[in-house]
PDB file of N, CA and C in Angstrom:
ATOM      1  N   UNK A   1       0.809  -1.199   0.000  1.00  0.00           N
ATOM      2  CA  UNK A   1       0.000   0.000   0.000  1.00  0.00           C
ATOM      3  C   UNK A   1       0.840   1.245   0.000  1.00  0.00           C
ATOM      4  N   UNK A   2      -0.049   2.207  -0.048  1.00  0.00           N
ATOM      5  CA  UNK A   2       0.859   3.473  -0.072  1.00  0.00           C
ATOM      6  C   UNK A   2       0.964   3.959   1.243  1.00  0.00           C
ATOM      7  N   UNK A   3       2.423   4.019   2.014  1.00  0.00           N
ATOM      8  CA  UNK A   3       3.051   4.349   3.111  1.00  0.00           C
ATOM      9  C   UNK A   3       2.412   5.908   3.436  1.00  0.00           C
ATOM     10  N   UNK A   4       2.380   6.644   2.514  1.00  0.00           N
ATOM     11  CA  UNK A   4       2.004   7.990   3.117  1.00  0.00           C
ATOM     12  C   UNK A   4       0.498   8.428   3.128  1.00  0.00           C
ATOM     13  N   UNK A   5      -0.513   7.422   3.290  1.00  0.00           N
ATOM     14  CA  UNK A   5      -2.064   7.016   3.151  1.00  0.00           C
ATOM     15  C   UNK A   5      -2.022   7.322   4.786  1.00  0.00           C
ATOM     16  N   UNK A   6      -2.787   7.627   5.264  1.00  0.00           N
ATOM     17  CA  UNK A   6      -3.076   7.803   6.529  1.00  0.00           C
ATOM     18  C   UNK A   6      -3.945   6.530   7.072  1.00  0.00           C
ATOM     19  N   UNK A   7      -3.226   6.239   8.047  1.00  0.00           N
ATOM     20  CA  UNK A   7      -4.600   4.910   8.440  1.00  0.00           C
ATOM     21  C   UNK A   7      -5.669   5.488   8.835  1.00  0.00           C
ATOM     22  N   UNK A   8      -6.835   4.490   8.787  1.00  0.00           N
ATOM     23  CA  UNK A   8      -8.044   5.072   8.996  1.00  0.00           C
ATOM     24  C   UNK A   8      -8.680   4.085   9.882  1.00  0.00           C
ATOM     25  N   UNK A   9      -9.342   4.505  10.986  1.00  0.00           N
ATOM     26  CA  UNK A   9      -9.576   3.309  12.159  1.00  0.00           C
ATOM     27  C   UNK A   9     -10.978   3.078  12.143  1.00  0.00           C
ATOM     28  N   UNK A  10     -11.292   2.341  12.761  1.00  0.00           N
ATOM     29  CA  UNK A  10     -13.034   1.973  12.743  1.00  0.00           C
ATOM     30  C   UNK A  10     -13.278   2.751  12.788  1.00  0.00           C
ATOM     31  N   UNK A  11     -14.842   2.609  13.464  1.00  0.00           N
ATOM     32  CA  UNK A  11     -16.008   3.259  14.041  1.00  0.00           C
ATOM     33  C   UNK A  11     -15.736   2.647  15.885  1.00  0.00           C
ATOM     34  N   UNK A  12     -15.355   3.752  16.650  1.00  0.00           N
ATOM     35  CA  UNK A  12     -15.227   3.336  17.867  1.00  0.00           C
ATOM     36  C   UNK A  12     -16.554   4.271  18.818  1.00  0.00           C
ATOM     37  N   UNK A  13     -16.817   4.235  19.894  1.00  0.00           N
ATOM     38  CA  UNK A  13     -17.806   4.953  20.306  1.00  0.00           C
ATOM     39  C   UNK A  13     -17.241   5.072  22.007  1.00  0.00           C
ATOM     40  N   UNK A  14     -17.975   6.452  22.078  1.00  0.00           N
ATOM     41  CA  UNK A  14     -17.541   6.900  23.472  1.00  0.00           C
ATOM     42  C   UNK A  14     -18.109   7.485  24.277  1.00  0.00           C
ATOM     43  N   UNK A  15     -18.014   7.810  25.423  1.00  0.00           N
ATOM     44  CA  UNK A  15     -19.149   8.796  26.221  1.00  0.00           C
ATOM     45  C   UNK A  15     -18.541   9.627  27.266  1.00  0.00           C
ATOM     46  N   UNK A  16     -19.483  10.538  26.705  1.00  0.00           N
ATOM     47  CA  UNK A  16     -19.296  12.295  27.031  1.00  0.00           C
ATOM     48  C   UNK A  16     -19.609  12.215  28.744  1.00  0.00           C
ATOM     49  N   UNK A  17     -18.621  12.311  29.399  1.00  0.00           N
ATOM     50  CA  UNK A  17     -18.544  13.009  30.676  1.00  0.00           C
ATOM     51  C   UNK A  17     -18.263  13.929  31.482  1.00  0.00           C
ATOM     52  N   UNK A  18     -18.012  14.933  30.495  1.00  0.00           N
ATOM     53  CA  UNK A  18     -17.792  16.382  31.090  1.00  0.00           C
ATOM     54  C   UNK A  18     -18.353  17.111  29.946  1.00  0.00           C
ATOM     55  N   UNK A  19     -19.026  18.170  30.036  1.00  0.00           N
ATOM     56  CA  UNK A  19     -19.899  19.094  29.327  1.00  0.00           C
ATOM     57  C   UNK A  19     -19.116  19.693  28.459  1.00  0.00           C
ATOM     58  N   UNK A  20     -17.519  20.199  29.112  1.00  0.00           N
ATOM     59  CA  UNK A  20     -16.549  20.807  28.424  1.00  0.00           C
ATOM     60  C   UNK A  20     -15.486  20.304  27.203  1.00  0.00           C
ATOM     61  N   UNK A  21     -16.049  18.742  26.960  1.00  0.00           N
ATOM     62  CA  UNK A  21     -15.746  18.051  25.648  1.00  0.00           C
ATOM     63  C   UNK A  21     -15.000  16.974  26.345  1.00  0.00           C
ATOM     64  N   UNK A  22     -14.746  16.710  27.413  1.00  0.00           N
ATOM     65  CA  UNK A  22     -14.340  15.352  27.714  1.00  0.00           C
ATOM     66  C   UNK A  22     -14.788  14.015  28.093  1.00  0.00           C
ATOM     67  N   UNK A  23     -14.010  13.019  26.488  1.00  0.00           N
ATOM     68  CA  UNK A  23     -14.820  11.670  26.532  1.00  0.00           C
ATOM     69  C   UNK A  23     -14.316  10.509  26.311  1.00  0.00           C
ATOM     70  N   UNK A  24     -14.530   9.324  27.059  1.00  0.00           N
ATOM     71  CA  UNK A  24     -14.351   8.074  27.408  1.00  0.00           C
ATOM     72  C   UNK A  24     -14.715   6.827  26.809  1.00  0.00           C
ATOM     73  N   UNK A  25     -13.010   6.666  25.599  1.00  0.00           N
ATOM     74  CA  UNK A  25     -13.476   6.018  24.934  1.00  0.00           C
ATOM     75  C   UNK A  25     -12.252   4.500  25.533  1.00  0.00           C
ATOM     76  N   UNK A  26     -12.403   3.272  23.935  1.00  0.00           N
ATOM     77  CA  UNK A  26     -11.411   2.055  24.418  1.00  0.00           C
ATOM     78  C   UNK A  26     -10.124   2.717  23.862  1.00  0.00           C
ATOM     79  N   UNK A  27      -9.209   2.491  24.278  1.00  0.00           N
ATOM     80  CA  UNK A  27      -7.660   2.667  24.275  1.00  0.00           C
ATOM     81  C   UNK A  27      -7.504   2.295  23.159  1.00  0.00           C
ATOM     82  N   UNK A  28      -7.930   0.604  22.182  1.00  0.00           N
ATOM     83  CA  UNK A  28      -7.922  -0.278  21.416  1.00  0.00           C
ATOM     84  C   UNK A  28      -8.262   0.816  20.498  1.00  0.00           C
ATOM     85  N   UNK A  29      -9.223   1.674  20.449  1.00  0.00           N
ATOM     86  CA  UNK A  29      -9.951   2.719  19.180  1.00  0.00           C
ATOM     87  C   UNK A  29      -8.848   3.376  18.883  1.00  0.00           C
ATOM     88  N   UNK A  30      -8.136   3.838  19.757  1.00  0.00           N
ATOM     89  CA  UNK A  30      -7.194   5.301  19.447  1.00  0.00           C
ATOM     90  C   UNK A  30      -5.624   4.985  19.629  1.00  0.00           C
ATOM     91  N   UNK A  31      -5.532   3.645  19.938  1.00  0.00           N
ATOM     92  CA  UNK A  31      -3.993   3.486  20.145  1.00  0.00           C
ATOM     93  C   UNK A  31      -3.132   3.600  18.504  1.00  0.00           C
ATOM     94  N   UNK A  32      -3.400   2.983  17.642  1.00  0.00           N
ATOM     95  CA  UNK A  32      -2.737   3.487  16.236  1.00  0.00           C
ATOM     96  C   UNK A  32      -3.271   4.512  15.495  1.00  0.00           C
ATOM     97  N   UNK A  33      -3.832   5.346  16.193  1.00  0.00           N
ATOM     98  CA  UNK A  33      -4.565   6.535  15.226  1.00  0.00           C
ATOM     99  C   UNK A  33      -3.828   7.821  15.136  1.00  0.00           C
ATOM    100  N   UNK A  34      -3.176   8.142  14.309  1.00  0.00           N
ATOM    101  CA  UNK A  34      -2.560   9.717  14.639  1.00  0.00           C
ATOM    102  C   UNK A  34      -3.481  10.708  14.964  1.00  0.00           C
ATOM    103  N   UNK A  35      -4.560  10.600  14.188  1.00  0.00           N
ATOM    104  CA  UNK A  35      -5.614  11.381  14.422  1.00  0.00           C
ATOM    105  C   UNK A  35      -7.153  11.541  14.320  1.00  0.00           C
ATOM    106  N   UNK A  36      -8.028  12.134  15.530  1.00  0.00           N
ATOM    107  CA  UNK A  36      -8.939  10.924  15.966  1.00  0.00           C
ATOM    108  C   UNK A  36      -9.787  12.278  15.603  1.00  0.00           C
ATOM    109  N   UNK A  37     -11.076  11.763  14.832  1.00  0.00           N
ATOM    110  CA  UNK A  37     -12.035  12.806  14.655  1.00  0.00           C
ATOM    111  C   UNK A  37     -13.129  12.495  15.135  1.00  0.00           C
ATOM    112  N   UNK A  38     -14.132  13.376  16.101  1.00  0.00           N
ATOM    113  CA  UNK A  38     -14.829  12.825  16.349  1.00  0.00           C
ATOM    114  C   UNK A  38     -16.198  13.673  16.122  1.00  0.00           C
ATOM    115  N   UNK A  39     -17.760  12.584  15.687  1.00  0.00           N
ATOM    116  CA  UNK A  39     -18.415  12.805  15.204  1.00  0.00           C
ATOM    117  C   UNK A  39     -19.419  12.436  16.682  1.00  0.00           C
ATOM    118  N   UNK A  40     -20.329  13.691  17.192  1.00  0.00           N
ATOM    119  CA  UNK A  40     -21.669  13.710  17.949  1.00  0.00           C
ATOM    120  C   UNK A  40     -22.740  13.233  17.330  1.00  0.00           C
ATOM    121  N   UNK A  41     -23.808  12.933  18.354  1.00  0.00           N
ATOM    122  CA  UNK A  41     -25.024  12.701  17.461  1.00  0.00           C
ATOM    123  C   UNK A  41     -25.603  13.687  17.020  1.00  0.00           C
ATOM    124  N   UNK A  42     -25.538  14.921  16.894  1.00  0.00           N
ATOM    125  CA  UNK A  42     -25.878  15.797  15.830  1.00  0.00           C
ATOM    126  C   UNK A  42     -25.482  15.931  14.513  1.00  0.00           C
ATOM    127  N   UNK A  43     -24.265  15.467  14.590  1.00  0.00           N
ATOM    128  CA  UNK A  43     -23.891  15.392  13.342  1.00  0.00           C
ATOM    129  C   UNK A  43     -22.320  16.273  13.021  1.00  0.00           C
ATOM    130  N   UNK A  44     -22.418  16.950  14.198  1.00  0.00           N
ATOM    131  CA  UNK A  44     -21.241  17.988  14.174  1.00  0.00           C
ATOM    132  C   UNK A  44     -19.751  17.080  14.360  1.00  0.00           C
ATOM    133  N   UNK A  45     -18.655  17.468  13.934  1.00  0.00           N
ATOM    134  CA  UNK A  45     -17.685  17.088  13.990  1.00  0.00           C
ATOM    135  C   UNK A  45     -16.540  17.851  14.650  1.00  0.00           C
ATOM    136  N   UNK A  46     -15.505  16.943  15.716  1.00  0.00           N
ATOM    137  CA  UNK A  46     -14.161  17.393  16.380  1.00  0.00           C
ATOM    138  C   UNK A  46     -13.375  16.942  15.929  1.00  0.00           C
ATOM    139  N   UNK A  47     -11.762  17.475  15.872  1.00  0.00           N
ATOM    140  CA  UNK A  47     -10.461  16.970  16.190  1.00  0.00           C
ATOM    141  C   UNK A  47     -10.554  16.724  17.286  1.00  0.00           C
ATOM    142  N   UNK A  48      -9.960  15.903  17.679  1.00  0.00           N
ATOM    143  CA  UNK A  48      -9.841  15.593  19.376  1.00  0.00           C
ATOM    144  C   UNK A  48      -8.586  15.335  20.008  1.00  0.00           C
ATOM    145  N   UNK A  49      -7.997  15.570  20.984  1.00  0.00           N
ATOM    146  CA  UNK A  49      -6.795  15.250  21.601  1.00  0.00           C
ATOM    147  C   UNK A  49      -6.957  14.131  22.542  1.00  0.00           C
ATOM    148  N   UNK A  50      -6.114  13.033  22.733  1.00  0.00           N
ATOM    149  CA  UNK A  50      -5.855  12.166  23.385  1.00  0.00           C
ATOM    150  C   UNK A  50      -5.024  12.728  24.519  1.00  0.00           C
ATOM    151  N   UNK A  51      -6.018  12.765  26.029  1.00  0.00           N
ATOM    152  CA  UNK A  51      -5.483  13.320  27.480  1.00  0.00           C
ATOM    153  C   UNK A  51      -4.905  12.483  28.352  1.00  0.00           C
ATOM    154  N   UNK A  52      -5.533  11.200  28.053  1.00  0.00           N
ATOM    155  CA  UNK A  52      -4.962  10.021  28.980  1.00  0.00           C
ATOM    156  C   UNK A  52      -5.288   8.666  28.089  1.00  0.00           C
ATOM    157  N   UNK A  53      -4.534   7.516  28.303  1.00  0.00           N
ATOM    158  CA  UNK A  53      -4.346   6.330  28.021  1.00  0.00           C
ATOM    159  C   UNK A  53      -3.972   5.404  28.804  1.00  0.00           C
ATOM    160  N   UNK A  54      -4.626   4.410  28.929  1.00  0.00           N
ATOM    161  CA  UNK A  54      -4.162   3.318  30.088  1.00  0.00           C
ATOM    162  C   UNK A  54      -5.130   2.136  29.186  1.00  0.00           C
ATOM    163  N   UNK A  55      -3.413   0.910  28.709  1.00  0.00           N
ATOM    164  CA  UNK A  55      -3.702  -0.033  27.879  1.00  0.00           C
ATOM    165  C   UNK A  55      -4.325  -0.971  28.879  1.00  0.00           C
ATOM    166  N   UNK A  56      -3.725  -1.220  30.094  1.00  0.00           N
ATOM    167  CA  UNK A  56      -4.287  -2.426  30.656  1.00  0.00           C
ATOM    168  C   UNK A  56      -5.719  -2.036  31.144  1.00  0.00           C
ATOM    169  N   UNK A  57      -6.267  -1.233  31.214  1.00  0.00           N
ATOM    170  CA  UNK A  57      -8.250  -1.087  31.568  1.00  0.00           C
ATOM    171  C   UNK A  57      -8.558  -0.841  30.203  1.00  0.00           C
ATOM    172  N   UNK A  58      -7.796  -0.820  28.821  1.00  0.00           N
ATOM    173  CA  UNK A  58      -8.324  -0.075  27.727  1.00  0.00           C
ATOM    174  C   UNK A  58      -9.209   0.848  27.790  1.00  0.00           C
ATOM    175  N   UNK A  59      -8.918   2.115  28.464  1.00  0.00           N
ATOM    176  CA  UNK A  59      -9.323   3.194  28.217  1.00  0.00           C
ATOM    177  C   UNK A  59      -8.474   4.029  28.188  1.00  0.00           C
ATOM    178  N   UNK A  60      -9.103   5.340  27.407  1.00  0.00           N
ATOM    179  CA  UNK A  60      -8.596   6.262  27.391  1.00  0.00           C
ATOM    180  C   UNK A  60      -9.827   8.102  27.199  1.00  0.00           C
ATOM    181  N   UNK A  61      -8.989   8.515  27.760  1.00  0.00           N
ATOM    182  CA  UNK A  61      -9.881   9.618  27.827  1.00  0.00           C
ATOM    183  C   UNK A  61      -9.664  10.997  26.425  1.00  0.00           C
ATOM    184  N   UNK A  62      -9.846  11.241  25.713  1.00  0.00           N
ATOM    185  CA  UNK A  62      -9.969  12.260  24.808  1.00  0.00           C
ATOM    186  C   UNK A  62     -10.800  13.528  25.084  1.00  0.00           C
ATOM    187  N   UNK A  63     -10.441  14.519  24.400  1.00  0.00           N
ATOM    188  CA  UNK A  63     -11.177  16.018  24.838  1.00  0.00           C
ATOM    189  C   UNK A  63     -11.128  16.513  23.524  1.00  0.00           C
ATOM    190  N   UNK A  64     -12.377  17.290  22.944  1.00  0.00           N
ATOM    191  CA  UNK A  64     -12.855  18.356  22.119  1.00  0.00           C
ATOM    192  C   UNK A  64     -13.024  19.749  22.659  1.00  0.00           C
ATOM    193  N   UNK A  65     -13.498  20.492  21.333  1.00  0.00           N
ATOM    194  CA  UNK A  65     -13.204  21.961  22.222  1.00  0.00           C
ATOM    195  C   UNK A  65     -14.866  22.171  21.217  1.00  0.00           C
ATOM    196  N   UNK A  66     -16.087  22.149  21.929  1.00  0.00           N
ATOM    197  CA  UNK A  66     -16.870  22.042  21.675  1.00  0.00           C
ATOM    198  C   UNK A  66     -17.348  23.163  21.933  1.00  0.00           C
ATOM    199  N   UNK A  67     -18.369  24.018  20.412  1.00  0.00           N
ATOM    200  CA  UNK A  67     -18.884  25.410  20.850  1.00  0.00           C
ATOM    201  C   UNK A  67     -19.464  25.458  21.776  1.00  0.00           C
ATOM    202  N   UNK A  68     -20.630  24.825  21.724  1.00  0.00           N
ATOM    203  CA  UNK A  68     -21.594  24.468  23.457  1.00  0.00           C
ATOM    204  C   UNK A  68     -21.105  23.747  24.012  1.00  0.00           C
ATOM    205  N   UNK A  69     -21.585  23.544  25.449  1.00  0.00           N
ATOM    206  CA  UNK A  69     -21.618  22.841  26.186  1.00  0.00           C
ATOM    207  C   UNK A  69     -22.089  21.664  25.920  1.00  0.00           C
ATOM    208  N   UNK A  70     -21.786  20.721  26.215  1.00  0.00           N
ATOM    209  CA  UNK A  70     -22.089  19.065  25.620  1.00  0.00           C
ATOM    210  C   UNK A  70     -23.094  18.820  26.901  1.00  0.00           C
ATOM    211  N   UNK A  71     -23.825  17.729  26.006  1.00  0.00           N
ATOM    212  CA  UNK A  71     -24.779  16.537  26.999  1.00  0.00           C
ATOM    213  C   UNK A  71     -24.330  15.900  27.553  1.00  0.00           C
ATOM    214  N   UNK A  72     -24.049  15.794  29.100  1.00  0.00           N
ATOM    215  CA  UNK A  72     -23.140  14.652  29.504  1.00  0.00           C
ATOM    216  C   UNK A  72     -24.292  13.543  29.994  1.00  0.00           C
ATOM    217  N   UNK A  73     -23.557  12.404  29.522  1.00  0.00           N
ATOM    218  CA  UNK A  73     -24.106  10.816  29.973  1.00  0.00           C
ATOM    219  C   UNK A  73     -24.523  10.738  31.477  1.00  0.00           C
ATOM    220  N   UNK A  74     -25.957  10.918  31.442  1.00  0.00           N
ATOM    221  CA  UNK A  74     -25.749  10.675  33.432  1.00  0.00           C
ATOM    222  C   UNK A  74     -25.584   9.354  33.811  1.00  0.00           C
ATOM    223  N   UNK A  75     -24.470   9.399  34.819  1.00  0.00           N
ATOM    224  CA  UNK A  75     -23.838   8.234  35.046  1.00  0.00           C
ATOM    225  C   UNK A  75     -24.823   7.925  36.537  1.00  0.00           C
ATOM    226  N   UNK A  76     -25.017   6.731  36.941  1.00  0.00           N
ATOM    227  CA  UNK A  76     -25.667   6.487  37.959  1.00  0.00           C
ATOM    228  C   UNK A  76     -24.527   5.978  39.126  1.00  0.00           C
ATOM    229  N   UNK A  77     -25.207   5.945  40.347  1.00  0.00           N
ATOM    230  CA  UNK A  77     -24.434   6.037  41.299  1.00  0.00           C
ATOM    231  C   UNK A  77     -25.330   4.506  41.677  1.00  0.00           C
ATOM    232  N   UNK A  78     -23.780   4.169  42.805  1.00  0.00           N
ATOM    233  CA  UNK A  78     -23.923   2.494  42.941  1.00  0.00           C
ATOM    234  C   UNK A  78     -25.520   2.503  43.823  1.00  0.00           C
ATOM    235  N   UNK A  79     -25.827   3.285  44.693  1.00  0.00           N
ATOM    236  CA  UNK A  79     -26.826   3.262  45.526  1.00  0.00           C
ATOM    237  C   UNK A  79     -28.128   3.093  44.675  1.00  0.00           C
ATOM    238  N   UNK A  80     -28.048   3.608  43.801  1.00  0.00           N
ATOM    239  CA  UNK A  80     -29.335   3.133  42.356  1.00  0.00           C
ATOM    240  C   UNK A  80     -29.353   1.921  42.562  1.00  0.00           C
ATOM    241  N   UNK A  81     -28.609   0.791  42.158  1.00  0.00           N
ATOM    242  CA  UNK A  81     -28.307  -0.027  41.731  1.00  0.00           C
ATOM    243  C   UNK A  81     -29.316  -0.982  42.561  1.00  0.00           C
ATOM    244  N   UNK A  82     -30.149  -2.045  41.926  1.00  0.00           N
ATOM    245  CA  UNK A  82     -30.910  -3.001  42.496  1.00  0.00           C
ATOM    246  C   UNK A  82     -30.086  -4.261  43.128  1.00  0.00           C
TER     247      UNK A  82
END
């Protein structure tokens, strides 16, 4: 193939936990990616920076610089829990 082709990685998916563009995706999505674009369900699109990585939990955390404020995922707390 042609060496100077940019790889191109799946479709990985992630979730928004801070309003201010920071989101929690697998490590596995973004570990060979130079560069990770990421698409909301609106339709709008980020560059995104990779903030943290940790292979052995495969995660990693990424951040956008999003005009609004984002929807964050409400996460539930263990006391919910049945």
């Amino acid at each position: 193939g042609d060496p100077s082709a940019s790889r191109m990685s799946g479709m990985g998916t992630g979730v928004i936990v801070d309003e201010r563009g920071y989101i929690i995706t697998n490590y596995h999505v973004i570990e060979d990616v130079s560069k990770i674009r990421i698409t909301l369900v609106d339709g709008s699109t980020y560059d995104a920076d990779v903030i943290g990585r940790d292979k052995q939990t495969d995660l990693a955390l990424l951040r956008i610089n999003p005009i609004n404020p984002l929807t964050v995922m409400p996460l539930g707390r263990s006391d919910d829990l049945l």
